[in-house]
Structures are given as structure tokens and as C-alpha cells.
PDB file of N, CA and C in Angstrom:
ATOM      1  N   UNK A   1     -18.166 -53.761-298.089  1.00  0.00           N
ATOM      2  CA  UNK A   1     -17.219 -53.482-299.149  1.00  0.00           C
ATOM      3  C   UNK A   1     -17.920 -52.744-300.274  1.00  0.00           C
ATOM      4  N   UNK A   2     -17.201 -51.561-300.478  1.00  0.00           N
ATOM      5  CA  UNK A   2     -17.623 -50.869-301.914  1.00  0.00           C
ATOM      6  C   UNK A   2     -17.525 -51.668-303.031  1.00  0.00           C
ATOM      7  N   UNK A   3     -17.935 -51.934-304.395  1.00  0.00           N
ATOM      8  CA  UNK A   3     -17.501 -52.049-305.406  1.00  0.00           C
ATOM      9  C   UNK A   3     -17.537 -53.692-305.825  1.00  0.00           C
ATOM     10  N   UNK A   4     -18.591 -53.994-305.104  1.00  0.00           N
ATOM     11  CA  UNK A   4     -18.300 -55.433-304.870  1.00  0.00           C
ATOM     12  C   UNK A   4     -19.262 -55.967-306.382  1.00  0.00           C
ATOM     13  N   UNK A   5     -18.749 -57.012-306.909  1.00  0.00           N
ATOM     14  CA  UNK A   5     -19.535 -57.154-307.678  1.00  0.00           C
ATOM     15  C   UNK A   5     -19.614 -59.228-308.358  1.00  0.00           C
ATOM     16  N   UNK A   6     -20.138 -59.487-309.173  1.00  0.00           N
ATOM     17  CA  UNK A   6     -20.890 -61.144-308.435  1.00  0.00           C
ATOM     18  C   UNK A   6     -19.596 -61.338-310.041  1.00  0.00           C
ATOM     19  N   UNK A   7     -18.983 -63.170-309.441  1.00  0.00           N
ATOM     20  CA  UNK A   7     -18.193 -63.767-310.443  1.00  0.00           C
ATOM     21  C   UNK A   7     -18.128 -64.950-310.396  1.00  0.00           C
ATOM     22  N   UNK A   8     -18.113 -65.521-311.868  1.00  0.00           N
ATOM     23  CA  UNK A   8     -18.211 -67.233-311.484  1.00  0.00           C
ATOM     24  C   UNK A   8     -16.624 -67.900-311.549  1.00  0.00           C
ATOM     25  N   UNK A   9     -16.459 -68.762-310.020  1.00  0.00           N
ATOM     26  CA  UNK A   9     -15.337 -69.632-310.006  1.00  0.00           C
ATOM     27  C   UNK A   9     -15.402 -70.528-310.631  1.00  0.00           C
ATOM     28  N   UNK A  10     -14.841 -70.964-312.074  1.00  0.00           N
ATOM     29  CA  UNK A  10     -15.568 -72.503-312.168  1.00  0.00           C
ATOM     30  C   UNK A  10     -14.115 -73.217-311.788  1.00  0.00           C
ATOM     31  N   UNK A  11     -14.127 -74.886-311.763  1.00  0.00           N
ATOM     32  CA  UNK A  11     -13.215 -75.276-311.199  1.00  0.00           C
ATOM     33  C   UNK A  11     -13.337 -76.365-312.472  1.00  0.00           C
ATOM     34  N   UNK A  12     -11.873 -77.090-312.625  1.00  0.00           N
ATOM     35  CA  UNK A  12     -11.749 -78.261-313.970  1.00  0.00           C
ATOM     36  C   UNK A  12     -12.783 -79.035-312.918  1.00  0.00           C
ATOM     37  N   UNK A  13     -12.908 -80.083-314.205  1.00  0.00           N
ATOM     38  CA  UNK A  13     -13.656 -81.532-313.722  1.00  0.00           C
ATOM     39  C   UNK A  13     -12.992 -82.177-312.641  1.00  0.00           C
ATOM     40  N   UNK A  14     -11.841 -82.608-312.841  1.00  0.00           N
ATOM     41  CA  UNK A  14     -11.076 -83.935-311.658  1.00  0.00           C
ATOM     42  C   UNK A  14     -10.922 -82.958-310.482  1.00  0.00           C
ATOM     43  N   UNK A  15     -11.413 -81.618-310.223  1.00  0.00           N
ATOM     44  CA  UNK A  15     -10.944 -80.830-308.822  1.00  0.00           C
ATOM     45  C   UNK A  15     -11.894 -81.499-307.935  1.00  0.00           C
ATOM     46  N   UNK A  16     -10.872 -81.376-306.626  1.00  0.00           N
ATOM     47  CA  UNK A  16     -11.774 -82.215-305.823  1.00  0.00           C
ATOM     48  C   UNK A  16     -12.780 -81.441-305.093  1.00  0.00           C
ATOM     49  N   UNK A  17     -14.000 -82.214-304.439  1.00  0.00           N
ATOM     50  CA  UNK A  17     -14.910 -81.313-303.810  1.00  0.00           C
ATOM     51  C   UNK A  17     -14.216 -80.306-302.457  1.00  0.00           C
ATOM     52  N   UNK A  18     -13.161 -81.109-302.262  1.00  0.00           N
ATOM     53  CA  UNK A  18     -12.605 -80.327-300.671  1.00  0.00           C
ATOM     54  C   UNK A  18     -12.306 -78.850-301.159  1.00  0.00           C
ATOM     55  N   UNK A  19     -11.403 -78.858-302.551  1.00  0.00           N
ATOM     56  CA  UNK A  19     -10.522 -77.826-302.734  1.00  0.00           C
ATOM     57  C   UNK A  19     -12.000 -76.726-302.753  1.00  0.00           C
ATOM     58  N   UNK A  20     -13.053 -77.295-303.652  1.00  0.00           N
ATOM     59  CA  UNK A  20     -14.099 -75.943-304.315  1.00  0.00           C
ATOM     60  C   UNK A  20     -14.392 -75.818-302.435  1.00  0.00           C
ATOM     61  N   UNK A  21     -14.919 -76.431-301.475  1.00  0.00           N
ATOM     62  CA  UNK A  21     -15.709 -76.081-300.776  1.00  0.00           C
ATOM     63  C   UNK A  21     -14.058 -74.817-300.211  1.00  0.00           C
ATOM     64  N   UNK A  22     -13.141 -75.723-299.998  1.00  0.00           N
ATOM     65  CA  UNK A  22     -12.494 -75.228-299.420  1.00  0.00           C
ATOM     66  C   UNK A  22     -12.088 -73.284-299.757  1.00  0.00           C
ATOM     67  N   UNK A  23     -12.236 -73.263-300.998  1.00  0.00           N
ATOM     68  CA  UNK A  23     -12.462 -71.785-301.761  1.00  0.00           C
ATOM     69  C   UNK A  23     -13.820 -70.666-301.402  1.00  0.00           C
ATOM     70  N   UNK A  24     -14.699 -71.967-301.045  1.00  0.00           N
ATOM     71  CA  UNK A  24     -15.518 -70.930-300.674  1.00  0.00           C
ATOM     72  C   UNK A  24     -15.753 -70.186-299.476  1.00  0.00           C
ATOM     73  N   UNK A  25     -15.010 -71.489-298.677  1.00  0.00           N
ATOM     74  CA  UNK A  25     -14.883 -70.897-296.932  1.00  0.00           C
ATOM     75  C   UNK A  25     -14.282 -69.767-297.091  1.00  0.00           C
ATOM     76  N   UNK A  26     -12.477 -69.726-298.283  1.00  0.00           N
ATOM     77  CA  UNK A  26     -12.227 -68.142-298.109  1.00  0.00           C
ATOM     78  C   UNK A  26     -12.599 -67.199-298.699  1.00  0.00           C
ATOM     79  N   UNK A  27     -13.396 -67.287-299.589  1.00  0.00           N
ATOM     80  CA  UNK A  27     -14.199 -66.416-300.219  1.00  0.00           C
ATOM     81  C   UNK A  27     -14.437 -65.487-299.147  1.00  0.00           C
ATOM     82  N   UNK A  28     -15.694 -66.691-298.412  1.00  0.00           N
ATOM     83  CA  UNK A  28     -16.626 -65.920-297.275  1.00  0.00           C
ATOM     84  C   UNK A  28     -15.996 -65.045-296.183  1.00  0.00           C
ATOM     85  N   UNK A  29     -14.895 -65.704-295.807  1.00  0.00           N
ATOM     86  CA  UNK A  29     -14.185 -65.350-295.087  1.00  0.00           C
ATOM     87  C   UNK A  29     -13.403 -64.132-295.046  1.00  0.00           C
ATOM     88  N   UNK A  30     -12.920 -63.690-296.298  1.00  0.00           N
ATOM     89  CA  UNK A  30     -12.708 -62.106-296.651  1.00  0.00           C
ATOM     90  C   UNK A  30     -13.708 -61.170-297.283  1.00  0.00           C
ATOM     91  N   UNK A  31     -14.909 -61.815-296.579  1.00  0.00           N
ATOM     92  CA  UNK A  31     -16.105 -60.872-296.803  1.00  0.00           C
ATOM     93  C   UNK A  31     -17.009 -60.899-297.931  1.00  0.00           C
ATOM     94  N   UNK A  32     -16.688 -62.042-298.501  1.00  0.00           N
ATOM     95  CA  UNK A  32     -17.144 -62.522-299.987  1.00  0.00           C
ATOM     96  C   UNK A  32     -19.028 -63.307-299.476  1.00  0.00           C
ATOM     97  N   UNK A  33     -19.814 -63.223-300.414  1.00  0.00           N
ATOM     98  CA  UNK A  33     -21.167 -63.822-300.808  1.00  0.00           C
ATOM     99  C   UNK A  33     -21.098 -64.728-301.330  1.00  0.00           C
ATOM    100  N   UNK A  34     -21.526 -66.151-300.899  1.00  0.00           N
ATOM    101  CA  UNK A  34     -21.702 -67.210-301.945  1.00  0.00           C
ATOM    102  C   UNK A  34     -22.608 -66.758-302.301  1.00  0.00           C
ATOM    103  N   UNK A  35     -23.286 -66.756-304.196  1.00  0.00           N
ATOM    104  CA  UNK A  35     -24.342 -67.171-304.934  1.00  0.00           C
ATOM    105  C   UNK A  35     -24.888 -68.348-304.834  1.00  0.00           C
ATOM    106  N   UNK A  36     -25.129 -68.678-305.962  1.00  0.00           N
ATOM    107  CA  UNK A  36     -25.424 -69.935-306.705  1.00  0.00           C
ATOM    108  C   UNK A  36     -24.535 -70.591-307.029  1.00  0.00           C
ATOM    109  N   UNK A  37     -24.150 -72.316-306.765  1.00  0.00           N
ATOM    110  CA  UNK A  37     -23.245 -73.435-306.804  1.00  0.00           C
ATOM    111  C   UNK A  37     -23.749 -73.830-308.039  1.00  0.00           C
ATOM    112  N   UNK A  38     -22.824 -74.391-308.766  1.00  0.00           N
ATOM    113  CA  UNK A  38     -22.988 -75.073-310.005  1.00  0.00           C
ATOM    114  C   UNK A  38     -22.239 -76.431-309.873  1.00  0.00           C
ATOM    115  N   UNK A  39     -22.978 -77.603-309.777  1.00  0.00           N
ATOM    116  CA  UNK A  39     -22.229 -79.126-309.642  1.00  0.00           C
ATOM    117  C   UNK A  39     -22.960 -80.076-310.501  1.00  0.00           C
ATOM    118  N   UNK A  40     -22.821 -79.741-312.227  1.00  0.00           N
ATOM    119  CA  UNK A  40     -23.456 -80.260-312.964  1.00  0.00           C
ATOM    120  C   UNK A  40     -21.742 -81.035-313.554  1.00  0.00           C
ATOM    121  N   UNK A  41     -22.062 -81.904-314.384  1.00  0.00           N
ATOM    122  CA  UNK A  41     -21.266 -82.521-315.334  1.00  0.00           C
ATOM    123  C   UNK A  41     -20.440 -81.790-316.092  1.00  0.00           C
ATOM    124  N   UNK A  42     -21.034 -80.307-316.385  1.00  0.00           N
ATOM    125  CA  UNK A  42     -20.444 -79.639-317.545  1.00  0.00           C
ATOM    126  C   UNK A  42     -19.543 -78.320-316.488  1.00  0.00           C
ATOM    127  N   UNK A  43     -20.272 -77.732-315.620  1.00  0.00           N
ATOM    128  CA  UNK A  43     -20.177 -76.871-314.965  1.00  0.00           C
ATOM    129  C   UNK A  43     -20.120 -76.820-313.011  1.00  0.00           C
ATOM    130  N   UNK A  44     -18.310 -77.257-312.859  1.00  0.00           N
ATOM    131  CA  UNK A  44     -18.672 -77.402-311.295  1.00  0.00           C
ATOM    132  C   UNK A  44     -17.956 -75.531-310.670  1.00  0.00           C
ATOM    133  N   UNK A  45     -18.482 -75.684-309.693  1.00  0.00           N
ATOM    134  CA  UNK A  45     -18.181 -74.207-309.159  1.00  0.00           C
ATOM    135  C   UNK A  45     -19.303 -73.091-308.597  1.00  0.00           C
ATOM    136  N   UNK A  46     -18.993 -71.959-308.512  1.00  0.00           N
ATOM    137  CA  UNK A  46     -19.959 -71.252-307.622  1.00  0.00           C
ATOM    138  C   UNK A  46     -19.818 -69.726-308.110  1.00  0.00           C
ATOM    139  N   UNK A  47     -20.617 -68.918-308.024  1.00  0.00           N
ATOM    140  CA  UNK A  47     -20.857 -67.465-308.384  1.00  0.00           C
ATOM    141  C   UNK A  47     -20.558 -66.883-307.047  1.00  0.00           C
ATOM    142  N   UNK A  48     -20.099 -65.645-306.952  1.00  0.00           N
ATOM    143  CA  UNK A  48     -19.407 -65.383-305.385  1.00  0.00           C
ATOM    144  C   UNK A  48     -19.778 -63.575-305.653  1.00  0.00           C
ATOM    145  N   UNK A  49     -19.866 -63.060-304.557  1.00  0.00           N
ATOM    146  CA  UNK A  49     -20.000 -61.180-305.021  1.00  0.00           C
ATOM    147  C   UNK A  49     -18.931 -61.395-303.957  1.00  0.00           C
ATOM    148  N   UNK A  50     -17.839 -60.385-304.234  1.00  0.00           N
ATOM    149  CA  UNK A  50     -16.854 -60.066-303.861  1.00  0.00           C
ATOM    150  C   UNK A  50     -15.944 -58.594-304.252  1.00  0.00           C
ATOM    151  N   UNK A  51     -15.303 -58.119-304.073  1.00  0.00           N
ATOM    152  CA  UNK A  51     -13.910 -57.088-304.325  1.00  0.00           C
ATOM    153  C   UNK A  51     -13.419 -57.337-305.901  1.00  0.00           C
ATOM    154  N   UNK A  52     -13.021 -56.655-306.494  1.00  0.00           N
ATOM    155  CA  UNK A  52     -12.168 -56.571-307.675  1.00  0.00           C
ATOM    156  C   UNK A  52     -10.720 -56.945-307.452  1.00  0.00           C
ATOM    157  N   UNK A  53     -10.556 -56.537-306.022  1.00  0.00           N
ATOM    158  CA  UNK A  53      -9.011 -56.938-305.503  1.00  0.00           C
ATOM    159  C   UNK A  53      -9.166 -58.631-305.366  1.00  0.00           C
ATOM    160  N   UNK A  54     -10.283 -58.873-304.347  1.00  0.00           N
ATOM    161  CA  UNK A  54     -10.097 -60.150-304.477  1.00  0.00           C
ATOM    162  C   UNK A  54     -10.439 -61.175-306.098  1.00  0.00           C
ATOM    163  N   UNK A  55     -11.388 -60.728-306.394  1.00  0.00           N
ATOM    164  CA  UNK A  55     -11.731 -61.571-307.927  1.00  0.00           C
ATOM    165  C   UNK A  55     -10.052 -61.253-308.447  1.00  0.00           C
ATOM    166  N   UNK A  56      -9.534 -60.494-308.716  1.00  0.00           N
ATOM    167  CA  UNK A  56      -7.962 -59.732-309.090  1.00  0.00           C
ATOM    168  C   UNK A  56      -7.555 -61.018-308.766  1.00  0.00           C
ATOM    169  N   UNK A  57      -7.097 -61.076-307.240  1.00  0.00           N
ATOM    170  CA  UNK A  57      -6.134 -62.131-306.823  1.00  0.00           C
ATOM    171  C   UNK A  57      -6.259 -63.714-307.042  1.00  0.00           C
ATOM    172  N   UNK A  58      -7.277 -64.093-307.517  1.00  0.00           N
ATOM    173  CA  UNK A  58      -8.252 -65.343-307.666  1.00  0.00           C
ATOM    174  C   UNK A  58      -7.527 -65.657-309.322  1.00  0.00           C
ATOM    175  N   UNK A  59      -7.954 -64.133-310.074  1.00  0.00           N
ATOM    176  CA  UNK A  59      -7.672 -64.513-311.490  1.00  0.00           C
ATOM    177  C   UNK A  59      -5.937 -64.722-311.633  1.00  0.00           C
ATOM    178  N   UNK A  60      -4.929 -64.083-310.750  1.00  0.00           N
ATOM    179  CA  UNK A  60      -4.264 -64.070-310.948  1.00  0.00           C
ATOM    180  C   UNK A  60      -3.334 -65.675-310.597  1.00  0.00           C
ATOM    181  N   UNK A  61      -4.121 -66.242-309.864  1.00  0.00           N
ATOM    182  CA  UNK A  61      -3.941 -67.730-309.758  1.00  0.00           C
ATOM    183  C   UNK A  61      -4.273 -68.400-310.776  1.00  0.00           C
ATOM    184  N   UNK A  62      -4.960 -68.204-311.831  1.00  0.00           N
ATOM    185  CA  UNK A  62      -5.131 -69.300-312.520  1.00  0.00           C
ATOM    186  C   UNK A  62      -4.559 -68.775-314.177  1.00  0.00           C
ATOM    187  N   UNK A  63      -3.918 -67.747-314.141  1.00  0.00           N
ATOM    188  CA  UNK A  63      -2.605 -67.266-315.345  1.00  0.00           C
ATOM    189  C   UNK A  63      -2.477 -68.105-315.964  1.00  0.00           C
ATOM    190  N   UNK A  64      -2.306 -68.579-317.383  1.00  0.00           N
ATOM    191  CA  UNK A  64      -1.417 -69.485-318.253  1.00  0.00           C
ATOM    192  C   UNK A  64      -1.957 -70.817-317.732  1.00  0.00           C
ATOM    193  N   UNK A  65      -3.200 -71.094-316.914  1.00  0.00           N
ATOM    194  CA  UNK A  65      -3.595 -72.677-316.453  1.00  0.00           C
ATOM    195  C   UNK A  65      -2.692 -72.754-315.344  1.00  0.00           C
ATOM    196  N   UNK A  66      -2.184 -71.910-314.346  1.00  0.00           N
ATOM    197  CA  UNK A  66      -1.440 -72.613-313.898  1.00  0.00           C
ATOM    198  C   UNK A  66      -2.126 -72.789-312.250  1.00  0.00           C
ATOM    199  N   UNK A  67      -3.417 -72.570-312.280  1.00  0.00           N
ATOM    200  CA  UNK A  67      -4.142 -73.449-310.926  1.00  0.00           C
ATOM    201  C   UNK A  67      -4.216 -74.717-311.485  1.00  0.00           C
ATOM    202  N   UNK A  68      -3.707 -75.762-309.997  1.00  0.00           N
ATOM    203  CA  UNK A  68      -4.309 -77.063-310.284  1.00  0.00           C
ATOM    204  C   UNK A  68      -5.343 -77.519-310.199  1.00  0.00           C
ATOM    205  N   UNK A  69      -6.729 -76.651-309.775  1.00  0.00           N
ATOM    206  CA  UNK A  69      -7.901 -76.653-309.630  1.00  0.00           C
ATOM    207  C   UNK A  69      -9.049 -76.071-310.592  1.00  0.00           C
ATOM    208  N   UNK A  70      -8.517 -74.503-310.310  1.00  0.00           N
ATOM    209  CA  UNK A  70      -9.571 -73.468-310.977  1.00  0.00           C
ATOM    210  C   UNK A  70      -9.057 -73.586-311.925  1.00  0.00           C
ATOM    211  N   UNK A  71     -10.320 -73.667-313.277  1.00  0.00           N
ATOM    212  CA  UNK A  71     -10.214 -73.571-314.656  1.00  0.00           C
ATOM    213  C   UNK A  71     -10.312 -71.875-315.099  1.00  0.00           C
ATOM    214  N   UNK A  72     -11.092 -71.257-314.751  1.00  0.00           N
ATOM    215  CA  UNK A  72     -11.268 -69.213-314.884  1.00  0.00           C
ATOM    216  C   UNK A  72     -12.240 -69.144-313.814  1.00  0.00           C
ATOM    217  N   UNK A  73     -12.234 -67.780-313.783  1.00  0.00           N
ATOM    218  CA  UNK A  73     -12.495 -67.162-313.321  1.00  0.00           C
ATOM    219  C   UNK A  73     -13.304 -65.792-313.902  1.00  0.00           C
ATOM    220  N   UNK A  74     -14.431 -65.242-313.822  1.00  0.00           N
ATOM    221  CA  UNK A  74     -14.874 -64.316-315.041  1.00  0.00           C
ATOM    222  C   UNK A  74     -16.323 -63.396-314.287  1.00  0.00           C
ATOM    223  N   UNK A  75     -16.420 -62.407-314.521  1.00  0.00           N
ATOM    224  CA  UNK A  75     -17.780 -61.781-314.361  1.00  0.00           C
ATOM    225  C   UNK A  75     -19.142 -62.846-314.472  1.00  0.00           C
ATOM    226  N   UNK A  76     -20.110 -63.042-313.577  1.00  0.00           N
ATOM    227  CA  UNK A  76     -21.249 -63.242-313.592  1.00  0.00           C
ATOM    228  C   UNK A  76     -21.905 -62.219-314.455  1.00  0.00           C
ATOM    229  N   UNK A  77     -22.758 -62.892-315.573  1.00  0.00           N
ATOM    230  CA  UNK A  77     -23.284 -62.149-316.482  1.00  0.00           C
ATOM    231  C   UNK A  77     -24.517 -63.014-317.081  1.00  0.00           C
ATOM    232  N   UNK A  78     -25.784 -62.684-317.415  1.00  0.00           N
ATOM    233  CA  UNK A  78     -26.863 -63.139-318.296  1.00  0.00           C
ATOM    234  C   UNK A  78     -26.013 -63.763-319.450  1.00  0.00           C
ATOM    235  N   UNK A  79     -26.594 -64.974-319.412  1.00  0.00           N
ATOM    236  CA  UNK A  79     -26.061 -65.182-321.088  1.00  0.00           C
ATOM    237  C   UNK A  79     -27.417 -66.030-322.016  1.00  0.00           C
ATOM    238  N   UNK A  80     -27.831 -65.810-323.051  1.00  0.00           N
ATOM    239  CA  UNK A  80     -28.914 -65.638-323.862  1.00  0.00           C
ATOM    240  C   UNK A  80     -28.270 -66.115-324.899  1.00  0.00           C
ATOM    241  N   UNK A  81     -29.361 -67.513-325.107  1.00  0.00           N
ATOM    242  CA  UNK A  81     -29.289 -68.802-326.295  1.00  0.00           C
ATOM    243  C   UNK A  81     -30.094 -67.962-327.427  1.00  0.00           C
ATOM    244  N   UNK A  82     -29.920 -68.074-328.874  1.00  0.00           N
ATOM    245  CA  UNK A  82     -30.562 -67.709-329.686  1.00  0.00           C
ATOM    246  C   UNK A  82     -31.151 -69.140-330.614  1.00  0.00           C
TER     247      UNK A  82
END
């Protein structure tokens, strides 16, 4: 895939582990990269390189809060504490 580029899924707290794993099977599955998993207290979810169409269709699930799972969805990016 052209244009592919890396994004973090995070998912609310009470989501269950089935649903995140279950996201990542289709990630992979339409040609998507797992990254790096995040299953800390503050931060559950996973960084994925994928399509703009697909990150597109991902964000467009979670509009106005209205996934019962995914909290956002957003570009993988450096981020720097001062």
C-alpha cells in the first residue's frame, strides 16, 4: 500500500481485551502493521501503519464518542515533555 502511514488506536479503559485484540486482527488483515501495544493504566491500545482510507474509516467510528470501545484515533507522532 502507498501512503501508508503509523496511528495510535487508543481504546477507553472498561474496553474489553477481546474487542482491542479483536481490532487488531482487522487491522492486519486489510494489510495494516501492528506497532507498538500500549496496556498501561493510563494508555490501552496499539500504534498500527496503515491507509488513510482505513485510519479514515476507524476515525469515522468513533464521531461524537459514539464507539463503544475506541476512545480516538490520531497520527503516531514524537511527543516531547519540557
Amino acid at each position: 500500500m502507498s501512503g501508508n502511514k503509523s496511528y495510535m488506536i487508543i481504546f477507553r479503559n472498561e474496553a474489553p481485551q477481546a474487542e482491542i485484540d479483536s481490532k487488531i486482527r482487522e487491522v492486519e488483515n486489510k494489510g495494516g502493521k501492528i506497532g507498538q501495544k500500549f496496556e498501561s493504566g493510563i494508555l490501552r491500545g496499539f500504534a498500527a501503519t496503515m491507509s488513510d482510507d482505513e485510519a479514515n474509516q476507524l476515525k469515522a467510528l468513533t464521531e461524537g464518542g459514539s464507539h463503544p470501545h475506541i476512545e480516538y484515533i490520531e497520527p503516531d507522532q514524537t511527543m516531547k515533555t519540557m
